[in-house]
N, C-alpha and C. Protein backbone atom coordinates (compact mmCIF):
# COMPACT_ATOMS: atom_id res chain seq x y z
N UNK A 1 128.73 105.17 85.37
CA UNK A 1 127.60 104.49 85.99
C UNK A 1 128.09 103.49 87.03
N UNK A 2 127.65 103.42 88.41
CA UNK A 2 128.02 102.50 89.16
C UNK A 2 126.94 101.34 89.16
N UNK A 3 127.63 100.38 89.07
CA UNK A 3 127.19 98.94 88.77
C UNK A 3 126.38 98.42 90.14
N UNK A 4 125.12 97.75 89.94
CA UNK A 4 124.77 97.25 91.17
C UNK A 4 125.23 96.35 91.99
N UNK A 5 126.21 95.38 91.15
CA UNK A 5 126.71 94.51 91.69
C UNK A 5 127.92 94.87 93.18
N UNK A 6 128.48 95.82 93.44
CA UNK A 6 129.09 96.88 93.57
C UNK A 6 128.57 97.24 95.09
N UNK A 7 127.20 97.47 95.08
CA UNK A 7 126.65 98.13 95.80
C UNK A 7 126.25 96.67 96.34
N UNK A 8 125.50 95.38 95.93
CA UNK A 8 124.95 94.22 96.24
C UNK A 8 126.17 93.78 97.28
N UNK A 9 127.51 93.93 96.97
CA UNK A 9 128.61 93.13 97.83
C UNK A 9 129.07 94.13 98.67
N UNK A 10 128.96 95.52 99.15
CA UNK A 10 128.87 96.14 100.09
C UNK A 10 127.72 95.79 100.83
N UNK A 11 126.49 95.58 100.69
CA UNK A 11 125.60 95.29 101.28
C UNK A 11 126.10 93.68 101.95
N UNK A 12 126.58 92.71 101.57
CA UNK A 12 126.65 91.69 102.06
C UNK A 12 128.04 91.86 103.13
N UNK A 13 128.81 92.60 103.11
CA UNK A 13 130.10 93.46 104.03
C UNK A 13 129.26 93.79 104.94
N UNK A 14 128.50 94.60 104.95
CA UNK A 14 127.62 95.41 105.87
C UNK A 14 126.89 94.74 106.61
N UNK A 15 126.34 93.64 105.92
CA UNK A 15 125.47 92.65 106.98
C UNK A 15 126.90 91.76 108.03
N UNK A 16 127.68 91.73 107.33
CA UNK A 16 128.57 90.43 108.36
C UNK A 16 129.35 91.32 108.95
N UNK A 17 129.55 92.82 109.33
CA UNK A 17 129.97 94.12 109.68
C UNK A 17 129.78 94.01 111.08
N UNK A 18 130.27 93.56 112.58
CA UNK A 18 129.53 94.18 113.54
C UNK A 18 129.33 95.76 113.97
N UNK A 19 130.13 96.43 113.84
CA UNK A 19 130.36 97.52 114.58
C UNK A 19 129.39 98.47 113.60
N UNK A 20 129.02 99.68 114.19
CA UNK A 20 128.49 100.86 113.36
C UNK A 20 129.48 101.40 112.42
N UNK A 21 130.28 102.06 113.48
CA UNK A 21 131.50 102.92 112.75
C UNK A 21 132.51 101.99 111.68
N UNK A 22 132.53 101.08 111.65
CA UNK A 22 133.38 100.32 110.38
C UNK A 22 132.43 100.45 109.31
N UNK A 23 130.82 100.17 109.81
CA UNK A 23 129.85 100.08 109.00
C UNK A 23 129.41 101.16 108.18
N UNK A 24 129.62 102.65 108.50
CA UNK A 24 129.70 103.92 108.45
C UNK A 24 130.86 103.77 107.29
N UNK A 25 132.06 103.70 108.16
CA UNK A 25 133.14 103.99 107.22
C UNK A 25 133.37 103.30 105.88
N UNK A 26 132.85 102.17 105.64
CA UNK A 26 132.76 101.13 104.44
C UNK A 26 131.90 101.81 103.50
N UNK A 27 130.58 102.19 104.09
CA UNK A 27 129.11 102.70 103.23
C UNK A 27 130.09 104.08 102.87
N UNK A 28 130.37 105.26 103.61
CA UNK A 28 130.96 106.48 103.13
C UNK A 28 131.90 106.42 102.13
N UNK A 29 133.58 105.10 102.16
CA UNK A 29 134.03 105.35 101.14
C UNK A 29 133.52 104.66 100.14
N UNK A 30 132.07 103.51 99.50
CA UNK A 30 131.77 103.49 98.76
C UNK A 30 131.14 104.53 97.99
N UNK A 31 130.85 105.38 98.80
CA UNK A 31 129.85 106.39 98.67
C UNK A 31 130.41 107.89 97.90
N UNK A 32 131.38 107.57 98.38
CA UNK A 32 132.94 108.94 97.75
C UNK A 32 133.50 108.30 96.53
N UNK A 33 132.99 107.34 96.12
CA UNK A 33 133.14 106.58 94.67
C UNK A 33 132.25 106.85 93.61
N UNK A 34 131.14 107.09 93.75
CA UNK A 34 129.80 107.21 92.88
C UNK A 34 130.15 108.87 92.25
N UNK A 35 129.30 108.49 91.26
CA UNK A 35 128.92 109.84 90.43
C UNK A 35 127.76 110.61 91.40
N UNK A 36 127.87 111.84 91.10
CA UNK A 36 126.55 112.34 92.41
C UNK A 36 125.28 111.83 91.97
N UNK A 37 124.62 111.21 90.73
CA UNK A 37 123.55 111.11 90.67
C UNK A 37 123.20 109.89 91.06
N UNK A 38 124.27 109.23 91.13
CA UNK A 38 124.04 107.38 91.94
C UNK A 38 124.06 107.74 93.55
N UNK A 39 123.94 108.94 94.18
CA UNK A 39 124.01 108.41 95.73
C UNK A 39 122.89 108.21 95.86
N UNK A 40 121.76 109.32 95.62
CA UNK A 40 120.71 109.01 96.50
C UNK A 40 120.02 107.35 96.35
N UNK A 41 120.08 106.52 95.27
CA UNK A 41 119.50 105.58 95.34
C UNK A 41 120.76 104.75 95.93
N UNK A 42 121.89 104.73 96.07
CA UNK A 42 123.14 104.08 96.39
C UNK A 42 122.56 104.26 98.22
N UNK A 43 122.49 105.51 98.25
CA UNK A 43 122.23 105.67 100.47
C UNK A 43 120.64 104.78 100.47
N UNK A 44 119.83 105.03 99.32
CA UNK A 44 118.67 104.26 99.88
C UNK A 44 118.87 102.44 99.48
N UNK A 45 119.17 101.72 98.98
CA UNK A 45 118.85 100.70 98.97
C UNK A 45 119.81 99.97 100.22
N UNK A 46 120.99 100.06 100.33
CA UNK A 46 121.04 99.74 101.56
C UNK A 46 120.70 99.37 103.03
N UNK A 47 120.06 100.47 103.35
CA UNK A 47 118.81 100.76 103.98
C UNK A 47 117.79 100.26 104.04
N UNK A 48 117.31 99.58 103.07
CA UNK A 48 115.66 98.73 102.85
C UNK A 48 114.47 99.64 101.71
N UNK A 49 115.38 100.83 101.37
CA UNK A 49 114.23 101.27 100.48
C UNK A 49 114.54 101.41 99.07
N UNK A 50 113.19 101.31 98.38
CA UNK A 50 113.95 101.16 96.80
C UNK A 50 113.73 102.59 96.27
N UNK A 51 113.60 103.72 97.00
CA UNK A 51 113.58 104.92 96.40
C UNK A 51 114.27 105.79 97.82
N UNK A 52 114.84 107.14 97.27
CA UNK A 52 115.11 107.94 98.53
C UNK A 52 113.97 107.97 99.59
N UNK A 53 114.35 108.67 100.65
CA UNK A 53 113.41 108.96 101.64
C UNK A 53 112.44 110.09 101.15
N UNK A 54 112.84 110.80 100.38
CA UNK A 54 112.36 112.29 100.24
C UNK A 54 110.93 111.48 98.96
N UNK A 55 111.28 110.12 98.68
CA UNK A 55 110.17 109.41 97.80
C UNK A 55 109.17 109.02 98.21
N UNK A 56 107.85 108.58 98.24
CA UNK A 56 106.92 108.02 98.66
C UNK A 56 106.74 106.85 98.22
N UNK A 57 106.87 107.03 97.22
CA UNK A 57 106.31 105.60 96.10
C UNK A 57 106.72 104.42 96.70
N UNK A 58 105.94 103.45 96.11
CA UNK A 58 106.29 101.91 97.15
C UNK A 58 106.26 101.28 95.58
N UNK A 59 106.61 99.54 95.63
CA UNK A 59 106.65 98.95 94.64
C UNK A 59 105.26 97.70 94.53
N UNK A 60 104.64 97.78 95.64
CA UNK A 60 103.79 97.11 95.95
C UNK A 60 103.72 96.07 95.06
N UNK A 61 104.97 94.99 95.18
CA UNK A 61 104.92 94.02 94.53
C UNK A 61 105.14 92.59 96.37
N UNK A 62 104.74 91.32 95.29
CA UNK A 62 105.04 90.60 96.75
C UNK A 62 106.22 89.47 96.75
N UNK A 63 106.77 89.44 95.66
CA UNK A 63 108.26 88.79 95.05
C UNK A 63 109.09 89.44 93.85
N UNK A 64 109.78 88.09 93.45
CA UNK A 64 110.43 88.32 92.49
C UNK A 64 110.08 87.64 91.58
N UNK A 65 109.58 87.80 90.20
CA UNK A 65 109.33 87.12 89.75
C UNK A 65 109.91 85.82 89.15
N UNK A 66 109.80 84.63 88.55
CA UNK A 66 110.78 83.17 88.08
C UNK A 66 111.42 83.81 86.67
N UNK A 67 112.60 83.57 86.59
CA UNK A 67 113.15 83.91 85.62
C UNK A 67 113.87 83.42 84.96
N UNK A 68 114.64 82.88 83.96
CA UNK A 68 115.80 82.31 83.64
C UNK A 68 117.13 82.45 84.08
N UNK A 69 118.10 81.68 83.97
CA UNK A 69 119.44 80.98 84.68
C UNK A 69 119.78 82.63 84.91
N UNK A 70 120.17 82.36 85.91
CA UNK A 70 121.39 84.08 85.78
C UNK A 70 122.16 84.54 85.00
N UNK A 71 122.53 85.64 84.71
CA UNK A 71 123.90 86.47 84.02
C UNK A 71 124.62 85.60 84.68
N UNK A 72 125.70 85.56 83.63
CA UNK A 72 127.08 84.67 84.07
C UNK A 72 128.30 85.88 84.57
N UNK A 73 127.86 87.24 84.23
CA UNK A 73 128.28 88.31 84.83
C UNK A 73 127.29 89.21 85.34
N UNK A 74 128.08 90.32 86.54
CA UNK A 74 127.18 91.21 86.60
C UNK A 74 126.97 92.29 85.43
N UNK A 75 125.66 92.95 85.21
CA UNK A 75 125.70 93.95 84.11
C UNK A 75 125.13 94.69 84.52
N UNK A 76 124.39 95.09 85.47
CA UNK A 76 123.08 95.87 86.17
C UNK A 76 123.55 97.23 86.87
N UNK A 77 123.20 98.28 86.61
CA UNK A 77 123.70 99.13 87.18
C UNK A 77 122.63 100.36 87.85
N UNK A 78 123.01 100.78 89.16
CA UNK A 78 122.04 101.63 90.07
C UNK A 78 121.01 102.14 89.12
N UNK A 79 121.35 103.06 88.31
CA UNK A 79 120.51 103.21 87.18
C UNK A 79 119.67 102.38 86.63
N UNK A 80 119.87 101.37 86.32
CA UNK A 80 119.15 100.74 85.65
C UNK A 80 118.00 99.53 86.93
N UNK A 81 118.42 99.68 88.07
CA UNK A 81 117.55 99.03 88.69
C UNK A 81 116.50 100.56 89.54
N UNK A 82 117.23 101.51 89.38
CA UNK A 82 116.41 102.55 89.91
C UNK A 82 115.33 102.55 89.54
N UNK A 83 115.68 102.57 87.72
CA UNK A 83 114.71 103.14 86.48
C UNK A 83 113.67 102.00 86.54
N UNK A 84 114.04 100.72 86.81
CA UNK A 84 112.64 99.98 87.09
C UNK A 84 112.19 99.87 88.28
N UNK A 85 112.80 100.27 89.36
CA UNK A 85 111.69 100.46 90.45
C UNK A 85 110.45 101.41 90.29
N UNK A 86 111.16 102.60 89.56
CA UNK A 86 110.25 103.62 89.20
C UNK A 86 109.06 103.42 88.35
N UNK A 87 109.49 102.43 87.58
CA UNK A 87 108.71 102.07 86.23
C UNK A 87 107.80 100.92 87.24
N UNK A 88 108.00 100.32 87.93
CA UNK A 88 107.01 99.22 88.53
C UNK A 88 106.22 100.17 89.52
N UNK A 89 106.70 101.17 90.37
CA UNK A 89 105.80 102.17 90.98
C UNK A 89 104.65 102.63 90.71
N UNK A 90 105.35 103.48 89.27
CA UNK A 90 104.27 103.90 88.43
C UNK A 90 103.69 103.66 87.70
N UNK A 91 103.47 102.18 87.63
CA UNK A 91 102.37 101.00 86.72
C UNK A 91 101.47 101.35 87.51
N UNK A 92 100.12 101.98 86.71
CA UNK A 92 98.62 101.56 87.62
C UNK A 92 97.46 101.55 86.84
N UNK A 93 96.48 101.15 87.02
CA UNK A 93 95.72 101.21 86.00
C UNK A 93 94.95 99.80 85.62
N UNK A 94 94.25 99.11 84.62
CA UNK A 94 94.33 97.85 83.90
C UNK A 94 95.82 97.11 83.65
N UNK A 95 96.23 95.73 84.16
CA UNK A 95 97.12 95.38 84.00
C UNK A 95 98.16 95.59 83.91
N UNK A 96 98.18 96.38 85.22
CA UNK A 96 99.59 97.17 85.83
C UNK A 96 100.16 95.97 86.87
N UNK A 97 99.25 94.83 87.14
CA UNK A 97 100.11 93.59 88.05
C UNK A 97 101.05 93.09 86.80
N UNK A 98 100.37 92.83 85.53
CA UNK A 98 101.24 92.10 84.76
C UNK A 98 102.32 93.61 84.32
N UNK A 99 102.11 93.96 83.98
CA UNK A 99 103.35 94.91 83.84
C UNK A 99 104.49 95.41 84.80
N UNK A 100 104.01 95.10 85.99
CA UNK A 100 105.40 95.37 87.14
C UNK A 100 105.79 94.23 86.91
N UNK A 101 105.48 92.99 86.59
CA UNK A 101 105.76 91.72 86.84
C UNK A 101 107.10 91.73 85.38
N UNK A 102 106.42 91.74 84.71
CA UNK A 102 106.93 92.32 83.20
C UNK A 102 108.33 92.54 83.56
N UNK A 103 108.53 94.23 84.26
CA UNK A 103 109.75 94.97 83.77
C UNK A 103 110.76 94.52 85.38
N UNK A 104 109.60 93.42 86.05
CA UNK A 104 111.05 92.78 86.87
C UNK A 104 111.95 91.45 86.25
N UNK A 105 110.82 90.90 85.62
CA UNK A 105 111.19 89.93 85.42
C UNK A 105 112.57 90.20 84.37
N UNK A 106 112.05 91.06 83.04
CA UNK A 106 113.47 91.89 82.57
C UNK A 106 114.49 92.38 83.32
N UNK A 107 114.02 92.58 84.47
CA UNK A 107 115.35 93.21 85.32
C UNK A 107 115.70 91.75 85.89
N UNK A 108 115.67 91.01 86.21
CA UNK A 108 116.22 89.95 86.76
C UNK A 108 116.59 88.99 85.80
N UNK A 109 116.43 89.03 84.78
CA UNK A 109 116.88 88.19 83.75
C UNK A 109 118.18 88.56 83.22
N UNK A 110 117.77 89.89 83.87
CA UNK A 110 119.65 90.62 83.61
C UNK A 110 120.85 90.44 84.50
N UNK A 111 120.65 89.71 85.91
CA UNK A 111 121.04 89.87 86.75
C UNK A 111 121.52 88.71 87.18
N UNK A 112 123.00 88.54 87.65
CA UNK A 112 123.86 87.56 87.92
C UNK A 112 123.25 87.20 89.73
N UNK A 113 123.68 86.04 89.40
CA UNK A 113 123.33 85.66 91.24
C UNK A 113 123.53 86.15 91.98
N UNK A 114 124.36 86.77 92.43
CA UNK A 114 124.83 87.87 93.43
C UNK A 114 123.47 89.50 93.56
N UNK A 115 123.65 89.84 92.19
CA UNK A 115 122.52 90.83 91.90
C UNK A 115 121.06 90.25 92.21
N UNK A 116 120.81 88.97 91.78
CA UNK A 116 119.62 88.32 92.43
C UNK A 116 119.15 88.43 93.77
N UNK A 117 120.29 88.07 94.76
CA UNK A 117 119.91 88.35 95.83
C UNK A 117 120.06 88.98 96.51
N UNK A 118 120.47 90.06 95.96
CA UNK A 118 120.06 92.05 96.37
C UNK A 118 118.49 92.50 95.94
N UNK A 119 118.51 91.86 95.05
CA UNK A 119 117.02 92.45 94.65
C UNK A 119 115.92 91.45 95.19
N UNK A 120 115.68 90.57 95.47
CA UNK A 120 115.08 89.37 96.25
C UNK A 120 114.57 90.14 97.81
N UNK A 121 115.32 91.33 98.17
CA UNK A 121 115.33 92.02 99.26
C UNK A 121 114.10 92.88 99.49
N UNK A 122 113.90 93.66 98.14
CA UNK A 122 112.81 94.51 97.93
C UNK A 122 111.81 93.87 97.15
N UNK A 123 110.81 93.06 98.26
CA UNK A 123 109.66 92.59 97.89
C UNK A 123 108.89 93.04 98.51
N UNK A 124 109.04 94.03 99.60
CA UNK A 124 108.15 95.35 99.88
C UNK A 124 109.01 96.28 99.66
N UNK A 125 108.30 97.79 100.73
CA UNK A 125 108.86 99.08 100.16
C UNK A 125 110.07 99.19 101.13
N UNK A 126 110.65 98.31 102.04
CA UNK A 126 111.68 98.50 103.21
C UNK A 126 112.14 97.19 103.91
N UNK A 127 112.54 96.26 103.28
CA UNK A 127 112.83 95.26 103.84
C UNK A 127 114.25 94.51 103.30
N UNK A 128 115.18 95.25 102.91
CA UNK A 128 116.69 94.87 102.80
C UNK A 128 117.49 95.66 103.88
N UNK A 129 117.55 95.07 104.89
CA UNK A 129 117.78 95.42 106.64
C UNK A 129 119.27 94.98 106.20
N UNK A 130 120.31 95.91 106.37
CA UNK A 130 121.83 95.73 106.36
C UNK A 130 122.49 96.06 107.43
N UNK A 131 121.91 96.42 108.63
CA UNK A 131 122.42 97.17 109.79
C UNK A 131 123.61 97.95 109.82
N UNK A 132 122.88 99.22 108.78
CA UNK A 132 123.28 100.48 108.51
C UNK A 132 122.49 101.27 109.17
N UNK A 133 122.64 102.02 110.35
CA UNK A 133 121.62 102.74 111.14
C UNK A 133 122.45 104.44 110.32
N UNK A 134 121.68 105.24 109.97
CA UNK A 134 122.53 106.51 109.95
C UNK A 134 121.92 107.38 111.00
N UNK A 135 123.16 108.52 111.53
CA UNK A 135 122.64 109.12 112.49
C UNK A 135 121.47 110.60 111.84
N UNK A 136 120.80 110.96 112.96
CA UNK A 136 119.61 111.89 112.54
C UNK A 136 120.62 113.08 112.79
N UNK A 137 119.89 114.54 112.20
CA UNK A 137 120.15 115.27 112.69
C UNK A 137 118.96 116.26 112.82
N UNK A 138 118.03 116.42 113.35
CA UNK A 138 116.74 116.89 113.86
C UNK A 138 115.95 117.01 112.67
N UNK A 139 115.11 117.27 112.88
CA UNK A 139 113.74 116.89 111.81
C UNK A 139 113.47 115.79 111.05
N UNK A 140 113.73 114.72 111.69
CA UNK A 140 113.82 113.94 110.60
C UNK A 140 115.03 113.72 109.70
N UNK A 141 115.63 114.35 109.58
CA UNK A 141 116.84 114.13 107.96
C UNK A 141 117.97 113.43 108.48
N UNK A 142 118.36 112.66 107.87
CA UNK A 142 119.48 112.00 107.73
C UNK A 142 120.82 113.07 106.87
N UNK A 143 122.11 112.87 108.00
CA UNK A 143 123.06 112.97 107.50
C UNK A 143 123.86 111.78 106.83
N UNK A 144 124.53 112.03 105.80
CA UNK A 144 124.97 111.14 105.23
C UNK A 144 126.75 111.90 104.68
């Protein structure tokens, strides 16, 4: 399992990154590290989204919720912040605000400072901007 923390401090590389191609080359060999089932959410959060592209779903939340002191380590892993994006997605219904609220606030209670402010990012569905541009290759799709 690759750890989010992992992915949170490539993202902060990436922001203080000028160039593309260093920026490219940093994201790829993190990326040649993962198990195959951690890329697709590993290529999307970078990026600003908390699900692949090929996803629709949004989290339609508008923070993070207040939580207690941080992990004194990281413990959080792609997986496990995937699995609650998904789970806050697909809250709907009667008291589906308090229940996304719910399974963030569990997710951030898990989460060391560093992991905090990776996830602080996605308080909409695209707004953790790392200036990672990837190139297209027609129709729409991203090579990666």
């Amino acid at each position: 399992m690759a750890r989010f923390a992992e992915l949170a401090a490539l993202c902060r590389t990436l922001a203080g990154t000028p160039g593309q191609l260093e920026k490219r080359r940093l994201a790829a060999e993190y990326l040649a590290g993962l198990p195959l089932d951690d890329v697709p959410n590993a290529v999307a959060f970078p990026i600003g989204r908390p699900f692949p592209a090929s996803d629709p779903r949004a989290l339609h939340v508008s923070g993070l919720p207040a939580a207690p002191a941080p992990a004194s380590e990281p413990s959080l892993t792609l997986a496990d912040v995937a699995t609650t994006f998904a789970e806050v997605a697909d809250a709907a219904g009667a008291g589906s605000r308090r229940g996304r609220a719910e399974r963030l606030t569990a997710l951030v209670a898990q989460a060391s400072e560093p992991e905090r402010q990776a996830l602080a990012g996605y308080q909409g569905t695209s707004i953790l901007r790392r200036g990672l541009r990837l190139p297209r290759s027609g129709a729409g799709s991203v090579v990666v």
